[in-house]
C-alpha atoms as a PDB file:
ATOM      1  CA  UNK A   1      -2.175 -30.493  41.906  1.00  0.00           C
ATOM      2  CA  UNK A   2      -3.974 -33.494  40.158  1.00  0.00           C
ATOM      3  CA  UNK A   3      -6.461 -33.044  37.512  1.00  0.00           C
ATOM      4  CA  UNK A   4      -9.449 -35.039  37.277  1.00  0.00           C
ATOM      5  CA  UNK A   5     -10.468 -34.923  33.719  1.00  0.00           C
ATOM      6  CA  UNK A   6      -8.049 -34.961  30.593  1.00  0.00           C
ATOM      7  CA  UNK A   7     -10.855 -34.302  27.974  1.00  0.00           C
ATOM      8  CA  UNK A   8     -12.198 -30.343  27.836  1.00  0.00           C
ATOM      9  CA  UNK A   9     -13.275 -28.455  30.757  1.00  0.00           C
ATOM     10  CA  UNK A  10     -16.667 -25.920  31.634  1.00  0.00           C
ATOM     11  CA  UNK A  11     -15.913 -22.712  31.635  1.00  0.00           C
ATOM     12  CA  UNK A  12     -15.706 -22.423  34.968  1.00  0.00           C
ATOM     13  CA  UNK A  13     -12.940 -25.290  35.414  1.00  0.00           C
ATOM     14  CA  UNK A  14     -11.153 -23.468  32.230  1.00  0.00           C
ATOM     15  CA  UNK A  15     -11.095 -20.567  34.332  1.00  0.00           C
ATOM     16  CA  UNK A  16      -9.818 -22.345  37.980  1.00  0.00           C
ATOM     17  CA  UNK A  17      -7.321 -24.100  35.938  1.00  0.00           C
ATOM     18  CA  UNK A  18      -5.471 -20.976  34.097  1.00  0.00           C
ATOM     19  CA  UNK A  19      -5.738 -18.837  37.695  1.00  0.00           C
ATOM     20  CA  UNK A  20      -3.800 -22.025  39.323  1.00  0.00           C
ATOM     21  CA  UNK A  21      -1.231 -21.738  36.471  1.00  0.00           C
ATOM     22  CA  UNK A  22      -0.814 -18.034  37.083  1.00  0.00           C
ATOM     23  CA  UNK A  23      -0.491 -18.475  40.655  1.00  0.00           C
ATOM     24  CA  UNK A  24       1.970 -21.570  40.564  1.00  0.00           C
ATOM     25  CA  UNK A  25       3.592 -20.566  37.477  1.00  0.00           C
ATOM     26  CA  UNK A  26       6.851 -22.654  37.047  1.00  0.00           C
ATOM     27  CA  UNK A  27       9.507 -21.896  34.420  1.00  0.00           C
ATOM     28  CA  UNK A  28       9.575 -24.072  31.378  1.00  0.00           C
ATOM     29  CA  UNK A  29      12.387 -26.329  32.335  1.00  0.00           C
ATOM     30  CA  UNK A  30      10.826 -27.856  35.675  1.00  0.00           C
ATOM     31  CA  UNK A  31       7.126 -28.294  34.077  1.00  0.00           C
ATOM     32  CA  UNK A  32       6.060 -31.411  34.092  1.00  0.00           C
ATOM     33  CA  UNK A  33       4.575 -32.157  30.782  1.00  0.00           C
ATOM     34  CA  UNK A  34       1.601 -34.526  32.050  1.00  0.00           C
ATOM     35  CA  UNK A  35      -0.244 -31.133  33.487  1.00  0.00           C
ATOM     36  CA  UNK A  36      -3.529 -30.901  32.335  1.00  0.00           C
ATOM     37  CA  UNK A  37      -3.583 -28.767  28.967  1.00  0.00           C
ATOM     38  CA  UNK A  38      -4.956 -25.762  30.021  1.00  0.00           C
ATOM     39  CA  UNK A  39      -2.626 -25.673  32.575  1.00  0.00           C
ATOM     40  CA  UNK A  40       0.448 -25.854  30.391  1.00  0.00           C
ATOM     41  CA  UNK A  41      -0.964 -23.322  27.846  1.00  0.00           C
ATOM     42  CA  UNK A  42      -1.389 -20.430  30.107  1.00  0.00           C
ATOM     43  CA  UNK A  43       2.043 -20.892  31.456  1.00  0.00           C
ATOM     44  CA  UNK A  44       2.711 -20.683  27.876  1.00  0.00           C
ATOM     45  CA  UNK A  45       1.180 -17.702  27.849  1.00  0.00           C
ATOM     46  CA  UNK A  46       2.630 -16.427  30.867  1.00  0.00           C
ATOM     47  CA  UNK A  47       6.327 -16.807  29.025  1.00  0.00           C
ATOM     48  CA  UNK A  48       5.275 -14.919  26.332  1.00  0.00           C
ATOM     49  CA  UNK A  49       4.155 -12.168  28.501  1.00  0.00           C
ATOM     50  CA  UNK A  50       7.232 -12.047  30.600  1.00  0.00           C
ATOM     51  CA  UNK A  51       9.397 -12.481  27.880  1.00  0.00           C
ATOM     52  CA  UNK A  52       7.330  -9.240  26.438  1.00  0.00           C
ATOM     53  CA  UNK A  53       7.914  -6.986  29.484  1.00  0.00           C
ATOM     54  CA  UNK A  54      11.325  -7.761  29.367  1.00  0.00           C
ATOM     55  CA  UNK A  55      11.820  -6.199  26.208  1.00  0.00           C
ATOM     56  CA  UNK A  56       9.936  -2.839  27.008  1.00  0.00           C
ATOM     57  CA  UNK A  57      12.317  -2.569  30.555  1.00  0.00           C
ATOM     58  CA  UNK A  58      15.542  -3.101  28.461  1.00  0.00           C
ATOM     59  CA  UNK A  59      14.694  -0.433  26.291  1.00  0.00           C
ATOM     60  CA  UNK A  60      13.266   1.576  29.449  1.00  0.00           C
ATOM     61  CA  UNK A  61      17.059   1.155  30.807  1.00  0.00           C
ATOM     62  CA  UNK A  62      18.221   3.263  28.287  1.00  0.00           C
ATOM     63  CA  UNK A  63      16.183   6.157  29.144  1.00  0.00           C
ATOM     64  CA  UNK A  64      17.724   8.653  31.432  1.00  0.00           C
ATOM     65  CA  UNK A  65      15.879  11.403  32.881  1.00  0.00           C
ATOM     66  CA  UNK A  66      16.688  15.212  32.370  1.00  0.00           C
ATOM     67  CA  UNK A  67      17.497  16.737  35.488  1.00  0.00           C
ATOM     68  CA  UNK A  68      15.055  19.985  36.257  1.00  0.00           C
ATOM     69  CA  UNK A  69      17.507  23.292  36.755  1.00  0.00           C
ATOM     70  CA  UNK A  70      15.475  25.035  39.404  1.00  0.00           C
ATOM     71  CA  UNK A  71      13.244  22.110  40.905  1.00  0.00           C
ATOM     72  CA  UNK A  72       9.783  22.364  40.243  1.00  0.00           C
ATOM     73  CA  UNK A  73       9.278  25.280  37.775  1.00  0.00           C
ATOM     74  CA  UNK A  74       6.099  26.616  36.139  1.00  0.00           C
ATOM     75  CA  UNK A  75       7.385  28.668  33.657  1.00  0.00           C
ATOM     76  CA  UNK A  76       5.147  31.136  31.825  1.00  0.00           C
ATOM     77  CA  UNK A  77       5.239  32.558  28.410  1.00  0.00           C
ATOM     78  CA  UNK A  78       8.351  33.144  26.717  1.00  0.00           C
ATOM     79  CA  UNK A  79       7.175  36.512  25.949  1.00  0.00           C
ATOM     80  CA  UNK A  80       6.108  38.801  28.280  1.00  0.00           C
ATOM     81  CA  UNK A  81       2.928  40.929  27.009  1.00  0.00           C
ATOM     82  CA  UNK A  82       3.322  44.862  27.138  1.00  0.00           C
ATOM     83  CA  UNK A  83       0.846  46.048  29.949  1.00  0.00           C
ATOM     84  CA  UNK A  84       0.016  49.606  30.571  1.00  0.00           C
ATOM     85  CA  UNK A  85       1.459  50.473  34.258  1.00  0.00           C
ATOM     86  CA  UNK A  86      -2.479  52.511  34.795  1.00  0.00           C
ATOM     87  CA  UNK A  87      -5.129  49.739  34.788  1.00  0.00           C
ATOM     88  CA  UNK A  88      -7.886  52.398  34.826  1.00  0.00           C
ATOM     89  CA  UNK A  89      -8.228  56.207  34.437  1.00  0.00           C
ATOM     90  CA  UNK A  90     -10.156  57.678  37.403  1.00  0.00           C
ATOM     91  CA  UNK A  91     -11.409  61.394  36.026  1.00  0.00           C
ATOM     92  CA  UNK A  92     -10.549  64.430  38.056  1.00  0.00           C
ATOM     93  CA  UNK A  93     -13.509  66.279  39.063  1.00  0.00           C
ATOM     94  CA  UNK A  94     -12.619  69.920  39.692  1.00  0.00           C
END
């Protein structure tokens, strides 16, 4: 892609440049270093990020799920209340 200006950029040309970085995001060996600015800071950013992510899924590696005894369980209290067997008293009419 070849960039018009060098000097600084509208906002809205800030904002097409960094979306073309994102979406042609090359790794920082094959950049070529006469990219417009912008360009090369959000793949900057962009490293930083990935490098970032791959820190949280290493330590997400090491995380092994419990497996469940029964399957899917709800499980109620541990202690069961004492309940009267007679929910009501009906009186006796003689």
């Amino acid at each position: 892609m070849q960039f018009a200006s060098r000097g600084s950029a509208d906002l809205v040309e800030e904002l097409r440049l960094r979306r073309w970085a994102r979406e042609n995001y090359v790794a920082s060996g094959h950049r070529d270093q006469t990219w417009h600015p912008l360009v090369l800071d959000e793949m900057r950013r962009r490293d930083q990020e990935l490098t970032a992510a791959a820190s949280y899924s290493a330590v997400a590696r090491r995380i092994v799920p419990l497996v469940p005894d029964h399957g899917r369980l709800v499980r109620g209290p541990h202690i069961e209340l004492v309940r009267p067997h007679v929910l009501l008293r009906v009186p006796v009419v003689e």
